[in-house]
N, C-alpha and C. Protein backbone atom coordinates (compact mmCIF):
# COMPACT_ATOMS: atom_id res chain seq x y z
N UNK A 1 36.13 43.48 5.48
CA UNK A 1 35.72 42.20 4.92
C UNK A 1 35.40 42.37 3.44
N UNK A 2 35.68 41.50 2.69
CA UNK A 2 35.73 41.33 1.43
C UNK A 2 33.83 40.91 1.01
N UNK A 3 33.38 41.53 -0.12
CA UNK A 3 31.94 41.35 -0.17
C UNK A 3 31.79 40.36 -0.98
N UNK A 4 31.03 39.54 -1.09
CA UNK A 4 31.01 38.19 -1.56
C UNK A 4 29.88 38.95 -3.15
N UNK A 5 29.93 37.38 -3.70
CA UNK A 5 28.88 37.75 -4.83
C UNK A 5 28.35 36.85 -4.59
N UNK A 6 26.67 36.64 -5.36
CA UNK A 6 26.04 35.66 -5.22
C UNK A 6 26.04 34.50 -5.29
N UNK A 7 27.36 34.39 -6.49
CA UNK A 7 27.35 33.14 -7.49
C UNK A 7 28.08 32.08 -5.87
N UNK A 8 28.80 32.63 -5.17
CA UNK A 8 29.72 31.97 -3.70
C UNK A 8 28.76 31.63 -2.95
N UNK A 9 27.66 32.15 -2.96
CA UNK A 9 26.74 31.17 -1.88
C UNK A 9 26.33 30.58 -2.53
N UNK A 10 26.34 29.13 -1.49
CA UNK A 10 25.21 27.66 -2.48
C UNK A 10 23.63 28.02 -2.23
N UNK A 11 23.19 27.43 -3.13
CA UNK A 11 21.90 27.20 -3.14
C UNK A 11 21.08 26.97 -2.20
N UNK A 12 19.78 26.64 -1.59
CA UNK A 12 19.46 26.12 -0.45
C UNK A 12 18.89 24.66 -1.06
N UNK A 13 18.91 24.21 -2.12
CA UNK A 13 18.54 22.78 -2.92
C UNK A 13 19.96 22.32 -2.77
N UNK A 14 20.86 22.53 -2.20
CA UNK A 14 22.03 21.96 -2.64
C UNK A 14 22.92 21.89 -4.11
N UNK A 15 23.46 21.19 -4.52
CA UNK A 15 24.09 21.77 -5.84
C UNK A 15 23.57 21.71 -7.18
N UNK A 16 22.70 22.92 -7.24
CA UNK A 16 21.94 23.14 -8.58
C UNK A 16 22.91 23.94 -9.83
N UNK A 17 23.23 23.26 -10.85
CA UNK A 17 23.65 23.33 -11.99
C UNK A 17 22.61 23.29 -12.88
N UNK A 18 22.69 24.75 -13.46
CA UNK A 18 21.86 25.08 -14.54
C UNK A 18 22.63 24.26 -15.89
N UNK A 19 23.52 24.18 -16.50
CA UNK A 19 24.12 23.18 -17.49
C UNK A 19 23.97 22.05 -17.07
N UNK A 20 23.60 20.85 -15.67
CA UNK A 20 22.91 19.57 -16.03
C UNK A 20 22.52 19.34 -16.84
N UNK A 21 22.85 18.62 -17.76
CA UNK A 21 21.70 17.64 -18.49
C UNK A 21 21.12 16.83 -17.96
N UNK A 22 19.65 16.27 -18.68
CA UNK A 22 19.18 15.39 -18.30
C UNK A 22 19.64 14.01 -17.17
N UNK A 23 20.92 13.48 -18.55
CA UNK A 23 21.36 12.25 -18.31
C UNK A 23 21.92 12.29 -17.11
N UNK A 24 22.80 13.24 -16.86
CA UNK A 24 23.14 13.87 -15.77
C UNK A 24 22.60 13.51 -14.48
N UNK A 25 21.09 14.44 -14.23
CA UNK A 25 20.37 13.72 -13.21
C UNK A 25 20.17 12.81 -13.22
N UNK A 26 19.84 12.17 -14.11
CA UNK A 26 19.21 10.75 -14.03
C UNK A 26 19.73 9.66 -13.22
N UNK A 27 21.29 10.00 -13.58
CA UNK A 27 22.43 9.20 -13.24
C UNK A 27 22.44 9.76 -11.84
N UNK A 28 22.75 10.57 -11.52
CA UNK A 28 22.41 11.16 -9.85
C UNK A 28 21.62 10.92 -9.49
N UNK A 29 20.30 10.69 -10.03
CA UNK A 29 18.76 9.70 -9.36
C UNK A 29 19.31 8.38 -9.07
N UNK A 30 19.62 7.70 -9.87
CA UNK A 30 20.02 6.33 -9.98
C UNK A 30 20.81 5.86 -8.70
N UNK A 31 22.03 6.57 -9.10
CA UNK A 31 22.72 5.97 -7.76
C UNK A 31 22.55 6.77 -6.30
N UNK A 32 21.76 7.56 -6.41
CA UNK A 32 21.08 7.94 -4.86
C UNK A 32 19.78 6.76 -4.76
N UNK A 33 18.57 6.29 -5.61
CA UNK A 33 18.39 5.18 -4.99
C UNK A 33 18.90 3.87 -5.11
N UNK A 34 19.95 3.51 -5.65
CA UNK A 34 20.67 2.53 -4.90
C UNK A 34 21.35 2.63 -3.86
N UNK A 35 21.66 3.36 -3.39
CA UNK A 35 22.35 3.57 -2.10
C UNK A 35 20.98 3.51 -1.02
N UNK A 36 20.27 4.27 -1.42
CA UNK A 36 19.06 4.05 -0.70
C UNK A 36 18.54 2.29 -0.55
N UNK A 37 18.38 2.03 -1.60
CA UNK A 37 17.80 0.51 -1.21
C UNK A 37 19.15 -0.31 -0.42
N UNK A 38 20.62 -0.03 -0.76
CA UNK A 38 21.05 -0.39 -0.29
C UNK A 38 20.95 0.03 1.15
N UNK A 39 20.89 0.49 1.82
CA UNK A 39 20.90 1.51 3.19
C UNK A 39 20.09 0.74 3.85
N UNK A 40 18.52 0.01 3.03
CA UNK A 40 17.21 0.05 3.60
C UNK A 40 17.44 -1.53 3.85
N UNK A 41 18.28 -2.43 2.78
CA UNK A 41 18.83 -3.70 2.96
C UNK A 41 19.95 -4.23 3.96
N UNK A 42 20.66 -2.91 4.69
CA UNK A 42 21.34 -3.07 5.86
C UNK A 42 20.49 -3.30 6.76
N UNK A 43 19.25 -2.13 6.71
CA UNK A 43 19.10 -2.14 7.87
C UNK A 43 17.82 -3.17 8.49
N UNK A 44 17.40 -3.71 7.20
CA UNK A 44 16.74 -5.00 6.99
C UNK A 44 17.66 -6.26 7.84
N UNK A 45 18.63 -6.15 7.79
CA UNK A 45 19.81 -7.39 8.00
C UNK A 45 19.98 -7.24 9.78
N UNK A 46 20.00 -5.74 9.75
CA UNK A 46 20.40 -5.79 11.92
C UNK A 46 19.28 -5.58 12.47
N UNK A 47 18.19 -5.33 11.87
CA UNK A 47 17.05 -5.22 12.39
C UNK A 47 16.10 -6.06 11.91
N UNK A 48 16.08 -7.26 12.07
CA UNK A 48 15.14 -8.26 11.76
C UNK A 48 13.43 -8.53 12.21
N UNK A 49 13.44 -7.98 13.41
CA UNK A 49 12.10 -7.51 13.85
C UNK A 49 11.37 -6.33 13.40
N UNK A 50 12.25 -5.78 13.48
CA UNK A 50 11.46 -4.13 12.86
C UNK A 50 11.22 -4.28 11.12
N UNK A 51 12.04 -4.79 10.34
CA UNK A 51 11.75 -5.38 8.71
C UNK A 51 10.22 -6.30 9.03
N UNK A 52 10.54 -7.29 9.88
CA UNK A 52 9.24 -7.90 9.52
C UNK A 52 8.27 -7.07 10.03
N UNK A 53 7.90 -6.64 10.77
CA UNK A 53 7.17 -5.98 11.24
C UNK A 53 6.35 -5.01 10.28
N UNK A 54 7.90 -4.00 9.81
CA UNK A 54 7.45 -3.46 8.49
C UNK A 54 6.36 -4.20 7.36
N UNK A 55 7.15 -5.42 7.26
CA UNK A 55 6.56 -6.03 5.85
C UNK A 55 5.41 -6.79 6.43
N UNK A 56 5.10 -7.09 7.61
CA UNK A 56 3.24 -7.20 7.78
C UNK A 56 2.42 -6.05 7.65
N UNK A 57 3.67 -5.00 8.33
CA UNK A 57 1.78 -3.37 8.03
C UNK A 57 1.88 -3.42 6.51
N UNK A 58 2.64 -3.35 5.82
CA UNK A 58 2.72 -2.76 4.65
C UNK A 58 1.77 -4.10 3.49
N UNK A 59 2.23 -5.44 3.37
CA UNK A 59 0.74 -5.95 3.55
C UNK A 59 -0.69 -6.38 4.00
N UNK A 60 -0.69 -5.68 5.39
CA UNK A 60 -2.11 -5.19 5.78
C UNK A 60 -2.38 -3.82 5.18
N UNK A 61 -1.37 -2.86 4.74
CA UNK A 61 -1.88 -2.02 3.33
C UNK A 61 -2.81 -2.23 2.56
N UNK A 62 -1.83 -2.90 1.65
CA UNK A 62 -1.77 -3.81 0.60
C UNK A 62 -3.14 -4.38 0.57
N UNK A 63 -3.68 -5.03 1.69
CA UNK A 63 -5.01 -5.94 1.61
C UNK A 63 -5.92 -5.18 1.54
N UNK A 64 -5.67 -3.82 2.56
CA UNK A 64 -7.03 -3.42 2.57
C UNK A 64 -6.96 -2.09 1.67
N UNK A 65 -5.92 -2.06 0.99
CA UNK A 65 -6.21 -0.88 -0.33
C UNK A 65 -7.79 -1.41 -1.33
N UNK A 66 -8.26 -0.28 -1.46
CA UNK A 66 -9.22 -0.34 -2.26
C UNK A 66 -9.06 0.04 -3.73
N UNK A 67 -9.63 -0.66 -4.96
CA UNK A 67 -9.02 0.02 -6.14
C UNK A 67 -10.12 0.56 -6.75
């Protein structure tokens, strides 16, 4: 068997690029949470009980957060 070098195994973060730039991530932030809100707006749409449900605990949060 042929011996590998390090650089052939991935990361355990998944694909970390030391030359990223900033903008780079940012833009990879970005459209990972839009996909996310989008994801969370599906599942808002087939699950209509469980959204509301959600959105009463989360303003019984809301009310009883203290500041």
């Amino acid at each position: 068997m042929p011996e590998q070098d390090d650089r052939d195994v991935p990361s355990p973060r998944g694909t970390h690029d030391p030359e990223e730039t900033e903008a780079e991530r940012r833009r990879r932030r970005a459209r990972f949470l839009r996909e996310l809100a989008e994801a969370q707006a599906l599942r808002d749409r087939v699950q209509p009980r469980r959204a509301k449900a959600a959105r009463l605990r989360h303003a019984m949060r809301m009310r009883t957060f203290r500041w």
